[in-house]
Protein backbone atom coordinates (compact mmCIF):
# COMPACT_ATOMS: atom_id res chain seq x y z
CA UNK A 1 13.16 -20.22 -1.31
CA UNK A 2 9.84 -19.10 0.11
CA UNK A 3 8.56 -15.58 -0.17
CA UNK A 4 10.79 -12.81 1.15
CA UNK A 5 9.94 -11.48 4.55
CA UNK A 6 8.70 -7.66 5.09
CA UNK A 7 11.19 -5.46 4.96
CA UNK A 8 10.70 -2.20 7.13
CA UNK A 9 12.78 1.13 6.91
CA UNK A 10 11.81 4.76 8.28
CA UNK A 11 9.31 5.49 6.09
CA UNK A 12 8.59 2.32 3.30
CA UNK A 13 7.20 -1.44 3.93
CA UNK A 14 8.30 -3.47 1.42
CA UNK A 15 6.11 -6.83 0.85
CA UNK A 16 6.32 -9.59 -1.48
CA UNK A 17 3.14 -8.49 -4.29
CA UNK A 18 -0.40 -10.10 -3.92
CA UNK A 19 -3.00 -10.16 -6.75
CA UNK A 20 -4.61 -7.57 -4.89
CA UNK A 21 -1.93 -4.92 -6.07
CA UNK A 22 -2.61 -5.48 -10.07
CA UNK A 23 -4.78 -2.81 -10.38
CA UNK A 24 -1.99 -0.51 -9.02
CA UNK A 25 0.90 -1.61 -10.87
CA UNK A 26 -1.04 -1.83 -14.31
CA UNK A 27 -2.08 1.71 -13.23
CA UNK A 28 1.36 3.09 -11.86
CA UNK A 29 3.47 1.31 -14.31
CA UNK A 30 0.97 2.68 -17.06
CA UNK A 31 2.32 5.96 -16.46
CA UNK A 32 4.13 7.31 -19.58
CA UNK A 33 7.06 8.66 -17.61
CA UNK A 34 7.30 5.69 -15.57
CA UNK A 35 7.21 3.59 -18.58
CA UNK A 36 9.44 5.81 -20.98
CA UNK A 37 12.79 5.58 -18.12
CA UNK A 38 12.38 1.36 -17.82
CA UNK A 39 11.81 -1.56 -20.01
CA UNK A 40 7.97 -1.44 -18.98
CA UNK A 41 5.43 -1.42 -22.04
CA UNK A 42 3.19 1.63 -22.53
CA UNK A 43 0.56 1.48 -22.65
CA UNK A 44 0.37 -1.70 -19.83
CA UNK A 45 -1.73 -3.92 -21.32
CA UNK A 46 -4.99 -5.42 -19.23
CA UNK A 47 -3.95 -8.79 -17.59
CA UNK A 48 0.05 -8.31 -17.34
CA UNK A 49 0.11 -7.30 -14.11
CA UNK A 50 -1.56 -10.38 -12.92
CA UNK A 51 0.39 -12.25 -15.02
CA UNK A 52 4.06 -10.65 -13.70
CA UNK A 53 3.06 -11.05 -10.09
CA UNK A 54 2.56 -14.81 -10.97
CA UNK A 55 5.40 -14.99 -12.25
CA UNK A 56 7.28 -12.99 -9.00
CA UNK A 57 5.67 -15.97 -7.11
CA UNK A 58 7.28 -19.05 -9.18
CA UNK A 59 10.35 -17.06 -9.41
CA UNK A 60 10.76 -16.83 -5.60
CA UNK A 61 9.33 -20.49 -5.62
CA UNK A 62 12.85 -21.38 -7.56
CA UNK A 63 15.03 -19.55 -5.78
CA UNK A 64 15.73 -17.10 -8.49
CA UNK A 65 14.24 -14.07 -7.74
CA UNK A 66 12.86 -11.90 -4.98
CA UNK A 67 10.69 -9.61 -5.55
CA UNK A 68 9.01 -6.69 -3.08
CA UNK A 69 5.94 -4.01 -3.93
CA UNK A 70 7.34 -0.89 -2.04
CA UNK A 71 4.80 0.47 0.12
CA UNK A 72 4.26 3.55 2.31
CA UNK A 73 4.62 2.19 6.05
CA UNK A 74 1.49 5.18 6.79
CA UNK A 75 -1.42 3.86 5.03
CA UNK A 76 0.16 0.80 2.87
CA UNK A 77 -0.07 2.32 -0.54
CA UNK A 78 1.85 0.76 -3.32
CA UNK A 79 4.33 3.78 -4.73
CA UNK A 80 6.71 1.22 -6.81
CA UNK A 81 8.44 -2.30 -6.81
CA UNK A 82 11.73 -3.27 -6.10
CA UNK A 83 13.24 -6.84 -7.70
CA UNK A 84 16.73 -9.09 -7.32
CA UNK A 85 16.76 -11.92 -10.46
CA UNK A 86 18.92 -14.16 -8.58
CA UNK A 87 21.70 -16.52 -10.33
CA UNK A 88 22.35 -18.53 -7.19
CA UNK A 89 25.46 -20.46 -9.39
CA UNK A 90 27.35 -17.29 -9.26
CA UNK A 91 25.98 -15.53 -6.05
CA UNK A 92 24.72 -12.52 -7.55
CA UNK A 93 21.64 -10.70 -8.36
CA UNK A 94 20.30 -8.29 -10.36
CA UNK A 95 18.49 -5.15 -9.05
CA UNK A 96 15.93 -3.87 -10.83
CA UNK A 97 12.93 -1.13 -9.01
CA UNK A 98 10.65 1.79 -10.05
CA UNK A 99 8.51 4.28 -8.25
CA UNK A 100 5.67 6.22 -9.47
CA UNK A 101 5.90 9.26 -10.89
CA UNK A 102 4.24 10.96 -7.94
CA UNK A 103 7.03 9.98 -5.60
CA UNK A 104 9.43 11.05 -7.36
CA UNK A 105 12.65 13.03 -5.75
CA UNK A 106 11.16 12.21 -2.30
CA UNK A 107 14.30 9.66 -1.15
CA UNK A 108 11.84 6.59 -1.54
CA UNK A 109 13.44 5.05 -4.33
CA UNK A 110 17.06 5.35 -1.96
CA UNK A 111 15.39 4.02 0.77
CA UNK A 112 13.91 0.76 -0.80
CA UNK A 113 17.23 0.07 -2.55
CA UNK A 114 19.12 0.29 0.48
CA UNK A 115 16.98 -2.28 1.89
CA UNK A 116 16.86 -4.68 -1.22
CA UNK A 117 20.58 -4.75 -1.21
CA UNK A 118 20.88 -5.10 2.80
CA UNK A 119 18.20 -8.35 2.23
CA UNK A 120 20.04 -10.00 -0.90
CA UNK A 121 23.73 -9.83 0.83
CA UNK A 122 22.27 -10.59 4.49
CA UNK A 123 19.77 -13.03 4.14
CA UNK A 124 19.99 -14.35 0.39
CA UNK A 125 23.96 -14.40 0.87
CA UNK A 126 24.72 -13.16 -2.18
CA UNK A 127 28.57 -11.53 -3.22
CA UNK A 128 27.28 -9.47 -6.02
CA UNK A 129 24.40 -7.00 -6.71
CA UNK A 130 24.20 -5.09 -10.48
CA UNK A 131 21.67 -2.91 -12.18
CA UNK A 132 21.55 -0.77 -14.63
CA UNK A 133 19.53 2.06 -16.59
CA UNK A 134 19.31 4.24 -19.21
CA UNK A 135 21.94 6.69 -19.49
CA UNK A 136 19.15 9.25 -20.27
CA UNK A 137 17.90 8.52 -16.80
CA UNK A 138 20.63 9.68 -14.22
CA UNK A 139 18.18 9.85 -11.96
CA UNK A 140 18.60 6.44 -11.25
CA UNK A 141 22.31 6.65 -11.25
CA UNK A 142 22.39 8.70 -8.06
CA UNK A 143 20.00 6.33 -6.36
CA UNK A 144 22.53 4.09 -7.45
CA UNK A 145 25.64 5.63 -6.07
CA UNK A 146 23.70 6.52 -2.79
CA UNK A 147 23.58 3.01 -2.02
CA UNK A 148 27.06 2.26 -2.57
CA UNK A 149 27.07 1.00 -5.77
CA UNK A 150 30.36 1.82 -8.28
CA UNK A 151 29.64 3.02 -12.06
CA UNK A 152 31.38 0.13 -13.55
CA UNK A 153 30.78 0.35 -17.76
CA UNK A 154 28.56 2.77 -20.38
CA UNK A 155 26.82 0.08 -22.55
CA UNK A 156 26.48 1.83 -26.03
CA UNK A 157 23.10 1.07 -27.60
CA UNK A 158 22.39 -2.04 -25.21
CA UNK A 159 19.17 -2.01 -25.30
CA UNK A 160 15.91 -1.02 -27.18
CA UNK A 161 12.74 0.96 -26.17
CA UNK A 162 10.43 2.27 -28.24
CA UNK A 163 12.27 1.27 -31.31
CA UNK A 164 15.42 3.44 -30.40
CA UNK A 165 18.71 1.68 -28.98
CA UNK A 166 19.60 2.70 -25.87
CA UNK A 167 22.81 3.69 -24.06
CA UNK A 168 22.82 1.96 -20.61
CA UNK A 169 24.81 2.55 -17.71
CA UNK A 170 25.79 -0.33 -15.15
CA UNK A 171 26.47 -0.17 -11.46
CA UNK A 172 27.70 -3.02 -8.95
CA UNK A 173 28.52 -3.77 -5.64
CA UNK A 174 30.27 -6.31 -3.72
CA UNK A 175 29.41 -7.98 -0.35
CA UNK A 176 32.37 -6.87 1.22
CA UNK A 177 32.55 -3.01 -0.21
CA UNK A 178 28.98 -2.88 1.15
CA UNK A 179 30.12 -4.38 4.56
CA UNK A 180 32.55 -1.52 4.99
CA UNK A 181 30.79 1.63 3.22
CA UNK A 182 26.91 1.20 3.90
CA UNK A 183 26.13 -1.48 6.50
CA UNK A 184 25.32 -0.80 9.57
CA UNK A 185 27.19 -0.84 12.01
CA UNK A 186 26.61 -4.37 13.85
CA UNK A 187 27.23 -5.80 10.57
CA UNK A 188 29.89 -4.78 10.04
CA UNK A 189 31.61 -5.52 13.05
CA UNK A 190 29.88 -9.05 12.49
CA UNK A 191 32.45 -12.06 11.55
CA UNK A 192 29.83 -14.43 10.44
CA UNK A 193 28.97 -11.60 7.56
């Protein structure tokens, strides 16, 4: 798979990551709150970003992952990331994203989603997107219902951050339920979707 295209909704551009953005994602993913709600390290250490976006690049290279900085459509600046890890064997893909703490509760975080899933069952073909996140973060929950995504199980413990284990909370959706709750409407009027 090459690079995924740029995606464009009302207010966001969302573009696959250049080295040119590691200053901004070591700096906006260096945030404490940003850090403390995901599985990012605090402090972000000096080289990762370059590193991750490398890796973003092979990853989309194999076919296994697609990966998009979020960007403000007026002016172009990086406010967060939004990534599917792709398991092409069973269609599905797993959403991951994160916006800075200044954008917060603005609808941005809704938005990119929205697209991300409309790219990985439109153009990457996929039958199944997931995600999850902390249960201490419900914030992320609602972004996840927005989009049309069921609460599907409460992991107890599931994962670790900061030496504490975690209670996580996983979401889904299906090709078809998005087809007939969120897609647009040419879509899903579509036969060839």
């Amino acid at each position: 798979m090459d690079q995924p295209p740029v995606l464009a909704t009302d207010r966001l551009l969302l573009r696959p990551y250049t080295l040119a953005d590691a200053s901004a994602v070591q700096r906006l993913c260096g945030d404490y709150a940003v850090s403390a709600t995901t599985l990012l390290p605090y402090p972000y250490p000096d080289g990762l970003a370059e590193i991750w976006i490398a890796s973003l690049r092979e990853g989309a290279e194999r076919g296994d992952a697609a990966a998009f900085a979020v960007t403000l459509a007026r002016g172009g600046a990086l406010i967060g990331g939004a990534r599917l890890r792709i398991e092409t064997a069973h269609a599905r893909g797993e959403l991951g994203f994160w916006i800075a703490k200044s954008c917060w509760g603005r609808g941005y975080a809704t938005e990119a989603v929205r697209a991300v899933i409309e790219y990985g069952f439109r153009v990457l073909g996929l039958h199944r997107i997931h995600a999850m996140h902390f249960s201490r973060n419900p914030a992320s929950g609602r972004v996840m219902e927005k989009c049309g995504m069921m609460h599907e199980a409460h992991l107890r413990e599931h994962a670790r951050k900061w030496g504490v284990f975690e209670d996580v909370e996983v979401w889904g959706i299906l090709r078809d339920d998005w087809r007939e709750r969120c897609a647009p409407p040419e879509i899903r009027r579509s036969p060839e979707h």
